[in-house]
N, C-alpha and C. Protein backbone atom coordinates (compact mmCIF):
# COMPACT_ATOMS: atom_id res chain seq x y z
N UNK A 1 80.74 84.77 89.81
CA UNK A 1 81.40 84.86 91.09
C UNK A 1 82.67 84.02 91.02
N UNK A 2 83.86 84.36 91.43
CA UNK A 2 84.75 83.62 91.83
C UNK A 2 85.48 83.63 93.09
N UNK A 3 86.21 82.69 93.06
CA UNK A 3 86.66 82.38 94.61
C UNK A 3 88.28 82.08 94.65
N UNK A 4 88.84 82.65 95.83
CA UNK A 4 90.06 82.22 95.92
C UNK A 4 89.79 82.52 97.74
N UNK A 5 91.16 81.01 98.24
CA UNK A 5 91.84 80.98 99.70
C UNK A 5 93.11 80.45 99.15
N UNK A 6 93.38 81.28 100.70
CA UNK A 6 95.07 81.14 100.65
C UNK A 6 94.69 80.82 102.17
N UNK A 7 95.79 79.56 102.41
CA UNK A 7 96.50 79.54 104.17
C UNK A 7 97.88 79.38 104.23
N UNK A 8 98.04 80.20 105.60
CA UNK A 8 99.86 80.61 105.80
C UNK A 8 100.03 80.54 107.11
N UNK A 9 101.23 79.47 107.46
CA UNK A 9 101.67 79.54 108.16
C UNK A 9 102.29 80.97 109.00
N UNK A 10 101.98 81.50 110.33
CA UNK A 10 102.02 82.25 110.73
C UNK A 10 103.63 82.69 111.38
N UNK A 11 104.25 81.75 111.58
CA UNK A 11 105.63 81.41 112.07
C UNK A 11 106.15 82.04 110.71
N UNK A 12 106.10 81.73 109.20
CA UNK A 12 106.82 81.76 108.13
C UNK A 12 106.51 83.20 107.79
N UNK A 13 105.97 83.64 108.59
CA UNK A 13 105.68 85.59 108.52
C UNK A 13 106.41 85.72 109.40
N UNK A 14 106.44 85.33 110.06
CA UNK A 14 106.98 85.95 111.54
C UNK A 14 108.89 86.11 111.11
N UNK A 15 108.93 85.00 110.86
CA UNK A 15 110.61 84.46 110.39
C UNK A 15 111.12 85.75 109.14
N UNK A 16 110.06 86.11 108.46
CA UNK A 16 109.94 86.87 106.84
C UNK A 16 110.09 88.24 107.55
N UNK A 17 109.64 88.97 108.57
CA UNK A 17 109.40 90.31 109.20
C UNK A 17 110.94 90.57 110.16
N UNK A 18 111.67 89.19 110.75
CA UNK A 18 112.71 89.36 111.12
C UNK A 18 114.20 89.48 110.45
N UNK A 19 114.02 88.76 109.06
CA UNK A 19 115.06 88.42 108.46
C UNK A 19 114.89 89.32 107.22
N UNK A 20 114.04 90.12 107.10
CA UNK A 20 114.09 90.84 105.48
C UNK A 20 113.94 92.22 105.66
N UNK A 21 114.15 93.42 106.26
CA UNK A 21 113.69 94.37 106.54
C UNK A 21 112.73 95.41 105.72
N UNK A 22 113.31 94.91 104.68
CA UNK A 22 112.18 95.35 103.33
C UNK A 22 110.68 94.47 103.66
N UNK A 23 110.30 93.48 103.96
CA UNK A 23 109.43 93.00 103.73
C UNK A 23 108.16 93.81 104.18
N UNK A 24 108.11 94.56 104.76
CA UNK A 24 107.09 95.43 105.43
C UNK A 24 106.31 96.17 104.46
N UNK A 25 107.56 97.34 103.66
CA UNK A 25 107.33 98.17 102.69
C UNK A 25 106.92 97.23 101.36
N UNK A 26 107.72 96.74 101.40
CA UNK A 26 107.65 96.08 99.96
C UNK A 26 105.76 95.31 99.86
N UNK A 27 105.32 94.66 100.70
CA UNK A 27 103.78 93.65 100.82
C UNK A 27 103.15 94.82 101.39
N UNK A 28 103.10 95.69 102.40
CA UNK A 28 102.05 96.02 103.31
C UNK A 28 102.25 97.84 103.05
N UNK A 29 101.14 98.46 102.94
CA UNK A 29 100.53 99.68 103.04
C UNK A 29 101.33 100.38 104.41
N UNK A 30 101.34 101.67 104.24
CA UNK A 30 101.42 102.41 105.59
C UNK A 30 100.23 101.88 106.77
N UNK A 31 99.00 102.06 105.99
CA UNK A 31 98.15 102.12 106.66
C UNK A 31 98.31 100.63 107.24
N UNK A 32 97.91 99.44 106.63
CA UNK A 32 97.86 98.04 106.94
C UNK A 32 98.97 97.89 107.87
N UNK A 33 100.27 98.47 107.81
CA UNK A 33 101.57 98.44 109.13
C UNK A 33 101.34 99.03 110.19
N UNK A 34 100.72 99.83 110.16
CA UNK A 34 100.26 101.10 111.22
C UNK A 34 99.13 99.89 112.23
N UNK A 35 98.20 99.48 111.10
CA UNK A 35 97.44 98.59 111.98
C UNK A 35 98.26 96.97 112.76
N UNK A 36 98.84 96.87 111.79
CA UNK A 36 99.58 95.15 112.48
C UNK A 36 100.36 95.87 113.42
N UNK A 37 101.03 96.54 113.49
CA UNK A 37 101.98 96.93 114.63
C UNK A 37 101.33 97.19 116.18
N UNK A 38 99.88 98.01 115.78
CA UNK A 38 99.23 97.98 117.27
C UNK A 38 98.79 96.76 117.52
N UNK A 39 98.54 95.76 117.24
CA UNK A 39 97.95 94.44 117.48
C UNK A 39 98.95 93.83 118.55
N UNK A 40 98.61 93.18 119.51
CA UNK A 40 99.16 92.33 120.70
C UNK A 40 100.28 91.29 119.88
N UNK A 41 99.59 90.83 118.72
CA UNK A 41 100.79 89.65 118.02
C UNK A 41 101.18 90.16 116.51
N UNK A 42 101.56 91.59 116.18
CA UNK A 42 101.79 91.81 114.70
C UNK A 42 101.74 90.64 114.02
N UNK A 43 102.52 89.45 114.30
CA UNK A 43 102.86 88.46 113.01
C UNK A 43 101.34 87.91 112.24
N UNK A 44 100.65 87.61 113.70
CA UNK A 44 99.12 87.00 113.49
C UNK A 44 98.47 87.98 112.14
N UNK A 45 98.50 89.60 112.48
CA UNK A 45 98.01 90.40 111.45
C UNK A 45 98.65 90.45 110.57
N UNK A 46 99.68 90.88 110.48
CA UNK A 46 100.62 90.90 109.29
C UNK A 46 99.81 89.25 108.17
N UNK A 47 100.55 88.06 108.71
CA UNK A 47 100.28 86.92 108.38
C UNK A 47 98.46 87.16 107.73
N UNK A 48 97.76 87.67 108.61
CA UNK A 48 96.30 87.36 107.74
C UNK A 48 96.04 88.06 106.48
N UNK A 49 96.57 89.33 106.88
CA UNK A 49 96.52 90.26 105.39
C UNK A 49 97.14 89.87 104.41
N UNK A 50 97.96 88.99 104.78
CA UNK A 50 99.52 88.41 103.53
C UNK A 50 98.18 87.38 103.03
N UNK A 51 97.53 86.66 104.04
CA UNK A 51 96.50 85.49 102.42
C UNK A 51 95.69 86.26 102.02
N UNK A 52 95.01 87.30 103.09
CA UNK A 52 93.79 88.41 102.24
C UNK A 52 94.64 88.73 100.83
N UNK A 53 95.70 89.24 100.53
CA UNK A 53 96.11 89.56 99.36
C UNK A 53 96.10 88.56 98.61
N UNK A 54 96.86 87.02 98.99
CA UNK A 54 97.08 86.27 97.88
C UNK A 54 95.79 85.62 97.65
N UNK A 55 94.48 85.55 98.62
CA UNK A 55 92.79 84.93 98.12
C UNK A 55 92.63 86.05 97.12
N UNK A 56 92.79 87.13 97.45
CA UNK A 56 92.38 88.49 95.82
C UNK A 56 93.12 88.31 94.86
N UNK A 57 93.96 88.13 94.88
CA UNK A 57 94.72 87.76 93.76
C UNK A 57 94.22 86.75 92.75
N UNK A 58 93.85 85.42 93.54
CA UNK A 58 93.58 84.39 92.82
C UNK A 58 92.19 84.44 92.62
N UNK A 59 91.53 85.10 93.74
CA UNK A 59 89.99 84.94 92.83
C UNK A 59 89.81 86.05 91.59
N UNK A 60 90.78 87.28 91.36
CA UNK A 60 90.80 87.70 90.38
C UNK A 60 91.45 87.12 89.19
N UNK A 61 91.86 86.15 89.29
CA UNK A 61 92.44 85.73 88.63
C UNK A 61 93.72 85.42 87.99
N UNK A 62 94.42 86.86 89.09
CA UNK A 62 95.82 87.50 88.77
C UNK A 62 96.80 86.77 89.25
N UNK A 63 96.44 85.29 90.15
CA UNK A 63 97.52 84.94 91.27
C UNK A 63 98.66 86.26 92.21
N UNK A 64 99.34 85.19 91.96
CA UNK A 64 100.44 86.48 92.94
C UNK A 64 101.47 86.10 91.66
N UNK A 65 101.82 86.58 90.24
CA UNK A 65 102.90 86.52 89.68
C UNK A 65 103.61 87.62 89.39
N UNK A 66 104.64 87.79 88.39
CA UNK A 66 105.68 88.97 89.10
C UNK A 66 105.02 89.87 88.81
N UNK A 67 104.02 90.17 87.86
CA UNK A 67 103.28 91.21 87.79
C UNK A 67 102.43 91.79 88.79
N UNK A 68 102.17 90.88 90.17
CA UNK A 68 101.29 91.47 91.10
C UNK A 68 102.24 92.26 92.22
N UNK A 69 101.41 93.08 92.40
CA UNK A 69 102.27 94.32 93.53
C UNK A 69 101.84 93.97 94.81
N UNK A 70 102.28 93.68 95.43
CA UNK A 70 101.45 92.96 97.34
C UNK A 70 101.00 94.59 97.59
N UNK A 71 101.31 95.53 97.39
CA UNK A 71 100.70 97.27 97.92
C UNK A 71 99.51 97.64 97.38
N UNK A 72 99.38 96.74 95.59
CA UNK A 72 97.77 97.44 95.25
C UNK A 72 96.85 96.79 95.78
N UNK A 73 96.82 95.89 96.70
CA UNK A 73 95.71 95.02 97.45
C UNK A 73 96.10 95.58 98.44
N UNK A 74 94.89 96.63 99.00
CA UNK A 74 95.25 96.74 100.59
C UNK A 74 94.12 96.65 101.10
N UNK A 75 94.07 95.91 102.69
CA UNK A 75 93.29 95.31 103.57
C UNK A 75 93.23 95.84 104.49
N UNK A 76 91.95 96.59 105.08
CA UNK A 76 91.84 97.48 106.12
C UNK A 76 90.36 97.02 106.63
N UNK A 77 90.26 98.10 108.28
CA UNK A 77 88.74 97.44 108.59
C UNK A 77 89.17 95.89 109.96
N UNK A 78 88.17 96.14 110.62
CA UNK A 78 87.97 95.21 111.64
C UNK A 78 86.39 95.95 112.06
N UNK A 79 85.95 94.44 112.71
CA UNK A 79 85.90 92.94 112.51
C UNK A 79 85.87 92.40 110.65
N UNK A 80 84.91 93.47 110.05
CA UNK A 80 84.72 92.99 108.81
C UNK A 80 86.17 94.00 107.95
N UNK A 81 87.01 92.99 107.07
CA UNK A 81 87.85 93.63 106.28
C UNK A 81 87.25 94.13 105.02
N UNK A 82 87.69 95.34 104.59
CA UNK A 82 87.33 96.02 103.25
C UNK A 82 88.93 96.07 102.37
N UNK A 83 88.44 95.58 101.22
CA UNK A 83 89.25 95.85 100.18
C UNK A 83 89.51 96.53 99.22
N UNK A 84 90.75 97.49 98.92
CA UNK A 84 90.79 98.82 98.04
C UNK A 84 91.62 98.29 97.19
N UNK A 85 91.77 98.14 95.87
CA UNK A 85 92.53 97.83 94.66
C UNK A 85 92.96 99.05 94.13
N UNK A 86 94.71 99.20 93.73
CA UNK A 86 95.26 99.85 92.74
C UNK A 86 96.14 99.50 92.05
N UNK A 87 96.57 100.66 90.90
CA UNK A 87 97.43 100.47 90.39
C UNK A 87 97.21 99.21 89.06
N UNK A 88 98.22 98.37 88.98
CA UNK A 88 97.96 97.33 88.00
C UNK A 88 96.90 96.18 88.39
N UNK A 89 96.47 96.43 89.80
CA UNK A 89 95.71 94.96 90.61
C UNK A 89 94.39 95.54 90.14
N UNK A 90 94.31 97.12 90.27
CA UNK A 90 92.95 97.61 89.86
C UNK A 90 92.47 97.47 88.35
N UNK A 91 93.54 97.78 87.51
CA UNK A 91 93.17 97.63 86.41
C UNK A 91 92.93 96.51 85.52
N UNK A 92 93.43 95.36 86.00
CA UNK A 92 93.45 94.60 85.67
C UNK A 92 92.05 93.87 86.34
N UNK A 93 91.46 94.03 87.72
CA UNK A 93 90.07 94.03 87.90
C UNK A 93 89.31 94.18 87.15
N UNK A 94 89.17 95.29 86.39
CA UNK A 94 88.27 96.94 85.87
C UNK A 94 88.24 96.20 84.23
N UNK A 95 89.19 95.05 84.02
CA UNK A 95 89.63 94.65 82.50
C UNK A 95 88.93 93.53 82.56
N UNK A 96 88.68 92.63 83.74
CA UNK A 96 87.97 91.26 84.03
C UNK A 96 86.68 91.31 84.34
N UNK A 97 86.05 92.49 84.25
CA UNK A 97 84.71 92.58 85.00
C UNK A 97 84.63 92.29 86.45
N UNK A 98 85.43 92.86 87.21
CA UNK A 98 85.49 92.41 88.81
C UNK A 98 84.72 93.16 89.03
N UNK A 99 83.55 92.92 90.50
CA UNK A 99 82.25 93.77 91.07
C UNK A 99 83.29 93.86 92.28
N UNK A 100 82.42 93.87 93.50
CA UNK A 100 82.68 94.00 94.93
C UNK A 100 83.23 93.08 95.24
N UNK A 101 84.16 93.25 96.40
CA UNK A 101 85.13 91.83 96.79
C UNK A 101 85.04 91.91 98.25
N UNK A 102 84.46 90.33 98.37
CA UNK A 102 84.30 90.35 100.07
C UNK A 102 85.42 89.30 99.99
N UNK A 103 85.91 90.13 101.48
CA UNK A 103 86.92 88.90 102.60
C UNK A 103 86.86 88.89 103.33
N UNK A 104 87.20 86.67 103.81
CA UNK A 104 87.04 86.82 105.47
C UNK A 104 88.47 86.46 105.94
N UNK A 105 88.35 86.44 106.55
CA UNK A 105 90.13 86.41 106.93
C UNK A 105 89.73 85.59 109.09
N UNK A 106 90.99 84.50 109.14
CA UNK A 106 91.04 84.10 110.29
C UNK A 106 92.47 83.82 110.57
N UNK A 107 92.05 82.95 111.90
CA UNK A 107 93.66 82.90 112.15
C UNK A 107 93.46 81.51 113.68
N UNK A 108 94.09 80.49 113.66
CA UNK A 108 94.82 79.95 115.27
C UNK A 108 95.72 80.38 115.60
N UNK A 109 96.76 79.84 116.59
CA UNK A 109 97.54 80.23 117.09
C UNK A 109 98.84 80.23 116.05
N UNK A 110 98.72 79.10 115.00
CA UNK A 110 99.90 78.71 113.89
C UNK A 110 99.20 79.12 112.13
N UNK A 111 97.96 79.12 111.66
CA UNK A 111 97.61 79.77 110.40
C UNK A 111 96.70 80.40 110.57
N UNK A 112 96.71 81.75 109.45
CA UNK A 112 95.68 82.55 109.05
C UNK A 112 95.65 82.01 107.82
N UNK A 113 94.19 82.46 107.17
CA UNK A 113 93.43 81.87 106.68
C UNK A 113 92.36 83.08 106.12
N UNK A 114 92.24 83.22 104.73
CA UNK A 114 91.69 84.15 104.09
C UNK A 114 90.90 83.58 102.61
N UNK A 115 89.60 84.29 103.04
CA UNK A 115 88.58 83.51 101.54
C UNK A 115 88.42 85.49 100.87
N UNK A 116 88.26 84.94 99.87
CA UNK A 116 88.14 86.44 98.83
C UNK A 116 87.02 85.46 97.38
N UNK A 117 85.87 86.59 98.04
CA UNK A 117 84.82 86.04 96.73
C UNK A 117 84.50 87.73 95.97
N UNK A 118 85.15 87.27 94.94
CA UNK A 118 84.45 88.17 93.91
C UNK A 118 83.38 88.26 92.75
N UNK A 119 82.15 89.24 93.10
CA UNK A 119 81.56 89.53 92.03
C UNK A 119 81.91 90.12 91.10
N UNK A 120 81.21 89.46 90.00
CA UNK A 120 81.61 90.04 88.35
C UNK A 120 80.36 91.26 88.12
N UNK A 121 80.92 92.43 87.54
CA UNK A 121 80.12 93.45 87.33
C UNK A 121 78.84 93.03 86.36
């Protein structure tokens, strides 16, 4: 089993979604935008899925380096989030013996907050 958290300031998403217009496409899924956008505070969602990716990352082992794609980790699902891997994030799973990957993901009013435990096949 391994483990990775990430916490993020929620403001430093918020600031990232106003000033970069790419940032949407570039980190987040159709689908995962589709969902932060209906939410009362996008930044809050946006912001939680941004550590859900970087806790998968690191409990796979992959961190977030230039080789990781923020799109092959996508985070979908409420209350409980489910996680779908592609591309190089998948294969590189599929190469480590990665099993099932649970995440929990939170948030206050200023950080979200995301644990990602993965089983090894």
């Amino acid at each position: 089993m391994k483990v990775g958290v990430d916490l993020i300031e929620i403001e430093r998403i918020r600031r990232a979604l106003a000033r970069y217009p790419r940032f949407r496409d570039r980190c987040f899924t159709p689908a995962e935008q589709a969902y932060c956008e209906s939410r009362p505070n996008p930044a809050q969602s946006y912001a939680g899925r941004f550590a859900g990716k970087e806790a998968v990352g690191k409990a796979l082992g992959f961190g977030v380096a230039r080789a990781f794609a923020w799109r092959d980790v996508e985070i979908a699902g409420r209350p409980k989030p489910s996680v779908t891997l592609s591309g190089r994030v998948a294969q590189w799973a599929e190469a480590g013996g990665a099993g099932r990957i649970d995440l929990s993901m939170t948030h206050s009013r200023e950080l979200a907050n995301a644990v990602a435990v993965v089983e090894e096949r």
